[in-house]
C-alpha atoms as a PDB file:
ATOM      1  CA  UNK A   1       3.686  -3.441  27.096  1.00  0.00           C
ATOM      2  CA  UNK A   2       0.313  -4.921  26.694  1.00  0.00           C
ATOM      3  CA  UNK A   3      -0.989  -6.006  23.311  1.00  0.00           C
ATOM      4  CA  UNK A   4      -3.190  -2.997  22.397  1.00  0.00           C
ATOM      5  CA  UNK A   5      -0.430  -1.067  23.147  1.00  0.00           C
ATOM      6  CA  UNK A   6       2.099  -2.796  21.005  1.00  0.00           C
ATOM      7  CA  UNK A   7      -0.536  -2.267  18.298  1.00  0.00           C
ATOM      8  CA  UNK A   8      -0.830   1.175  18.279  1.00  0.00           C
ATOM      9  CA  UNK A   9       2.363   1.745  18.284  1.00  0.00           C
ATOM     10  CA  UNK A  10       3.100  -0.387  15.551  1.00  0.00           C
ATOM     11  CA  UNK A  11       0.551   1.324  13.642  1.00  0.00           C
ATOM     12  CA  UNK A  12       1.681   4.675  14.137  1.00  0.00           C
ATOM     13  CA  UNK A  13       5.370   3.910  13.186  1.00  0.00           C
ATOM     14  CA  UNK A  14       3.967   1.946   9.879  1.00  0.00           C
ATOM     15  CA  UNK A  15       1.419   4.742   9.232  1.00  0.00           C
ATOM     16  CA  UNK A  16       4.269   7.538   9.267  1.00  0.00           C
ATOM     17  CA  UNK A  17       6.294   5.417   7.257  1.00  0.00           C
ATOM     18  CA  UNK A  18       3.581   5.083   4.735  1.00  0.00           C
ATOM     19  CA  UNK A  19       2.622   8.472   4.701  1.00  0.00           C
ATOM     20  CA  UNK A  20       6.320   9.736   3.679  1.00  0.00           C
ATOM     21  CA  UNK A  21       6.683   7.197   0.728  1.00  0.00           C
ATOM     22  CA  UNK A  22       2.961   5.574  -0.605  1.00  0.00           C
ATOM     23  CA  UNK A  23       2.347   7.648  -3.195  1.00  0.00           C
ATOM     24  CA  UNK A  24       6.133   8.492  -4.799  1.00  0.00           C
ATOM     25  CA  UNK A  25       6.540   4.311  -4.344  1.00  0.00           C
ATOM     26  CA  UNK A  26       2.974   3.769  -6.149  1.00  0.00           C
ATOM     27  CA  UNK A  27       3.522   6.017  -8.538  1.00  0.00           C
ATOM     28  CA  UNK A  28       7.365   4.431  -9.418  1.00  0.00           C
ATOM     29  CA  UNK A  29       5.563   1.124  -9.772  1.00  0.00           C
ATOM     30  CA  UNK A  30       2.907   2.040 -12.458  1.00  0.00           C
ATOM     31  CA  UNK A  31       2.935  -0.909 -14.811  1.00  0.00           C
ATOM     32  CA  UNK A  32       5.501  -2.336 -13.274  1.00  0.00           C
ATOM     33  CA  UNK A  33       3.875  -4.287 -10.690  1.00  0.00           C
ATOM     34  CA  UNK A  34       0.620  -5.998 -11.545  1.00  0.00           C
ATOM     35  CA  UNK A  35      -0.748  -5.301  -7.565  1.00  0.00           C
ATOM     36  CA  UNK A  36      -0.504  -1.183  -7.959  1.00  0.00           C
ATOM     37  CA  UNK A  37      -4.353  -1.006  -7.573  1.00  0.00           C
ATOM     38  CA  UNK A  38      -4.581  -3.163  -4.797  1.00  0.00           C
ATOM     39  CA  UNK A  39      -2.101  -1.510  -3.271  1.00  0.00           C
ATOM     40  CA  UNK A  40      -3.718   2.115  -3.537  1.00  0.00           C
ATOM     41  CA  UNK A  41      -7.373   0.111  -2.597  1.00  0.00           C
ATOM     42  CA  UNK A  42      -5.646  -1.038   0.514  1.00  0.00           C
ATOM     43  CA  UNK A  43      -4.381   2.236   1.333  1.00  0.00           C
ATOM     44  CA  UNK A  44      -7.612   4.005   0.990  1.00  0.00           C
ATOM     45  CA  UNK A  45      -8.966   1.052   3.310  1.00  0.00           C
ATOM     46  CA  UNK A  46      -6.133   1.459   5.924  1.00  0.00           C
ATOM     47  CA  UNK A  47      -6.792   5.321   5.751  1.00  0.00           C
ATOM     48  CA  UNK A  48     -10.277   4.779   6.273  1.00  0.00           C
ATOM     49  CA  UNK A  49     -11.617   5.531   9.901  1.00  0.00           C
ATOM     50  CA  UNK A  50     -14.757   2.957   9.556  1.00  0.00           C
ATOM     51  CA  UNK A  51     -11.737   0.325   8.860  1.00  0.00           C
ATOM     52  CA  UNK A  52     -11.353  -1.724  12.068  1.00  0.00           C
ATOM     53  CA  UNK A  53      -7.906  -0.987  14.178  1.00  0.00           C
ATOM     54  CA  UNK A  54      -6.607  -4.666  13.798  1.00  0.00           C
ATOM     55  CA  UNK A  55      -7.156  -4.389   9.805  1.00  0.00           C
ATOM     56  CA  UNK A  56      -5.517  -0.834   9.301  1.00  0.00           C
ATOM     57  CA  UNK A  57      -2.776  -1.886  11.432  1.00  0.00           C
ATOM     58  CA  UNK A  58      -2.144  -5.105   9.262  1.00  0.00           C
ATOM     59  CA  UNK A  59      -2.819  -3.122   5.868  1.00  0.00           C
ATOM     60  CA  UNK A  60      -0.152  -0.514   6.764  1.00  0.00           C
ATOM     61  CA  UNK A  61       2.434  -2.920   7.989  1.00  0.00           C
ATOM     62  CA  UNK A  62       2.139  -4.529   4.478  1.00  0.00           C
ATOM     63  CA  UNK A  63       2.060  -0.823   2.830  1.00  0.00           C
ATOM     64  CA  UNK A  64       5.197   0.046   5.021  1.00  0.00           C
ATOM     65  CA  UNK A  65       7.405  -3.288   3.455  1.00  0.00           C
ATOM     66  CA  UNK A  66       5.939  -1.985   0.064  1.00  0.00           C
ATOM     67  CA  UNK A  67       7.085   1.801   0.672  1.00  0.00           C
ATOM     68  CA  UNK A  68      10.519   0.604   2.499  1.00  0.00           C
ATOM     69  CA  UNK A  69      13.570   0.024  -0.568  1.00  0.00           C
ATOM     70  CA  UNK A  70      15.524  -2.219   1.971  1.00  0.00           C
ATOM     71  CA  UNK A  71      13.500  -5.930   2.216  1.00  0.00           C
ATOM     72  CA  UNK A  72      14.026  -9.397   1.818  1.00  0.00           C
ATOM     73  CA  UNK A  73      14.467  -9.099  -1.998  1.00  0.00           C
ATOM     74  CA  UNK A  74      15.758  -5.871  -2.972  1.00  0.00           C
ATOM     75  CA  UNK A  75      12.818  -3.640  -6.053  1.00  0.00           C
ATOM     76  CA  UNK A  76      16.288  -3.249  -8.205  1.00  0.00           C
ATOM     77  CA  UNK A  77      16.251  -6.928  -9.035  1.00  0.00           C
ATOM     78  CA  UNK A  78      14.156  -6.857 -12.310  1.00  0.00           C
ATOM     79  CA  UNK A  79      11.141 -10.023 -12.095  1.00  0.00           C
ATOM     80  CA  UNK A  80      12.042 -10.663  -8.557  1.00  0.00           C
ATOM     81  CA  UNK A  81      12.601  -7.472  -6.201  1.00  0.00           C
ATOM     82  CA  UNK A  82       8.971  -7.121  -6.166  1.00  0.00           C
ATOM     83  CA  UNK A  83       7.819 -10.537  -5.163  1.00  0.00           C
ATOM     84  CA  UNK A  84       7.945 -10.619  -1.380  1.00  0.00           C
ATOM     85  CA  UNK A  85       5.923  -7.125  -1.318  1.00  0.00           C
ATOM     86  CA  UNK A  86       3.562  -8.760  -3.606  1.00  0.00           C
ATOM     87  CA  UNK A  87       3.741 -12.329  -1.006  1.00  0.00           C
ATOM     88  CA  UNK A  88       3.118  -9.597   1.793  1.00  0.00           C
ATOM     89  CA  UNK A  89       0.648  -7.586   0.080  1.00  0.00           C
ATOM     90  CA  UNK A  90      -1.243 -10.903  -0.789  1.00  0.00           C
ATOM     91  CA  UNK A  91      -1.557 -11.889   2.920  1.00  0.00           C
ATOM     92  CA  UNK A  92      -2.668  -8.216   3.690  1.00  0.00           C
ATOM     93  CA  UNK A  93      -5.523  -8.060   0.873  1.00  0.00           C
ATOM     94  CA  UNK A  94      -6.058 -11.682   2.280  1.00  0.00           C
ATOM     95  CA  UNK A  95      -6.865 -10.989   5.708  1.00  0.00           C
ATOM     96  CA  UNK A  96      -8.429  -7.421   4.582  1.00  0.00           C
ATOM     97  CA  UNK A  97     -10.649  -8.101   1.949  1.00  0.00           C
ATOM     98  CA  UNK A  98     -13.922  -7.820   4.046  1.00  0.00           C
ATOM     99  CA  UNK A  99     -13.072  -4.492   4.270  1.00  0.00           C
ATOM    100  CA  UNK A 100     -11.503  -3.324   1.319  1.00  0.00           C
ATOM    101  CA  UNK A 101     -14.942  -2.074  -0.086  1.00  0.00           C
ATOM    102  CA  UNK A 102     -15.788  -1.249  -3.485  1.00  0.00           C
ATOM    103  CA  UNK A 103     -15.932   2.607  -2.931  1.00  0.00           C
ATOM    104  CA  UNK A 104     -11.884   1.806  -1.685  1.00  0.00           C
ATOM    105  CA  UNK A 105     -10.997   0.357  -5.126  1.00  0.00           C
ATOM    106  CA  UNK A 106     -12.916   2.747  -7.081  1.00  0.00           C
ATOM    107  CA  UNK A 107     -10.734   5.749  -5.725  1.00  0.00           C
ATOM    108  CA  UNK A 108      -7.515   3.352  -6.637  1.00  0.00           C
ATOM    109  CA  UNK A 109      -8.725   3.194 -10.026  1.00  0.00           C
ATOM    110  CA  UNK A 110      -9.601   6.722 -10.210  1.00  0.00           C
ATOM    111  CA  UNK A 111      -6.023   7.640  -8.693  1.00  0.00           C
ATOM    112  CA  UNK A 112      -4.349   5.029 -10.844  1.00  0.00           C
ATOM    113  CA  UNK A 113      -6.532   6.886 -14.141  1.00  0.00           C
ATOM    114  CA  UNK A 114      -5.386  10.161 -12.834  1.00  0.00           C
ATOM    115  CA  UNK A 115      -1.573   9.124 -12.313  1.00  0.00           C
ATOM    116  CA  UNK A 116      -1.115   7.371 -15.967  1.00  0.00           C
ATOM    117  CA  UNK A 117      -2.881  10.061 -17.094  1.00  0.00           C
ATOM    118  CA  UNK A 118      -0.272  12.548 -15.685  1.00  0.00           C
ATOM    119  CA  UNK A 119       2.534   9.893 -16.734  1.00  0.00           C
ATOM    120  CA  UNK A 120       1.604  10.120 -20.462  1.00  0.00           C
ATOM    121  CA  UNK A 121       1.527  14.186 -20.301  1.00  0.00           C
ATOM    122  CA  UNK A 122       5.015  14.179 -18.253  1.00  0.00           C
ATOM    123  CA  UNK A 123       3.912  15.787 -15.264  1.00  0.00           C
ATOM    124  CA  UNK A 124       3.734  14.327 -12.045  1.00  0.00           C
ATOM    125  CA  UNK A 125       0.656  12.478 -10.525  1.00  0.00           C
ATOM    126  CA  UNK A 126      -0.832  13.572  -7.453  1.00  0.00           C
END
């Protein structure tokens, strides 16, 4: 399997995974995790079809260790479950941040608004 290929396919599998748990997983870590925005930026970036296929396909690897409960330090662990998704996350934003553009994060603050917003009236966000 060539490279490309490899890619794709890893990018597919991460992109399904992130599409079945990003937003109930975002939403779960509302001020609990201080990288929630940059999580939702890098989503919008990964989701965005101007993003270059090397960058989505690192952005939604990351995303799919955030959205995935069984990792290297388990979320239950209170001060430490979530610090390899943020170590991932970190290299992610890292190698993304050329792209992440400022329209990206102002939809993450904008869904982030929306979702505390929906959190303090004790509905669901969308």
């Amino acid at each position: 399997m060539s490279n490309s290929t490899e890619l794709v396919g890893n990018l597919a599998a991460n992109q399904n995974t992130v599409s079945r748990g990003f937003w109930q997983k975002a939403r779960k870590t509302l001020g609990r995790v201080p990288f929630t925005e940059d999580a939702v930026a890098a989503f919008y970036c990964a989701t965005d079809s101007a993003t270059p296929l090397p960058i989505r396909a690192t952005l939604f690897g990351a995303l799919a260790y955030f959205v995935v409960p069984l990792d290297a330090i388990p979320d239950i662990f209170v001060g430490l479950g979530f610090t390899d998704d943020a170590a991932i996350l970190v290299a992610a934003f890292t190698a993304a941040r050329m792209h992440i553009t400022e329209a990206h994060r102002d939809r993450a603050r904008a869904w982030l608004l929306k979702a505390q917003n929906s959190r303090t009236a004790g509905s669901p966000a969308a």
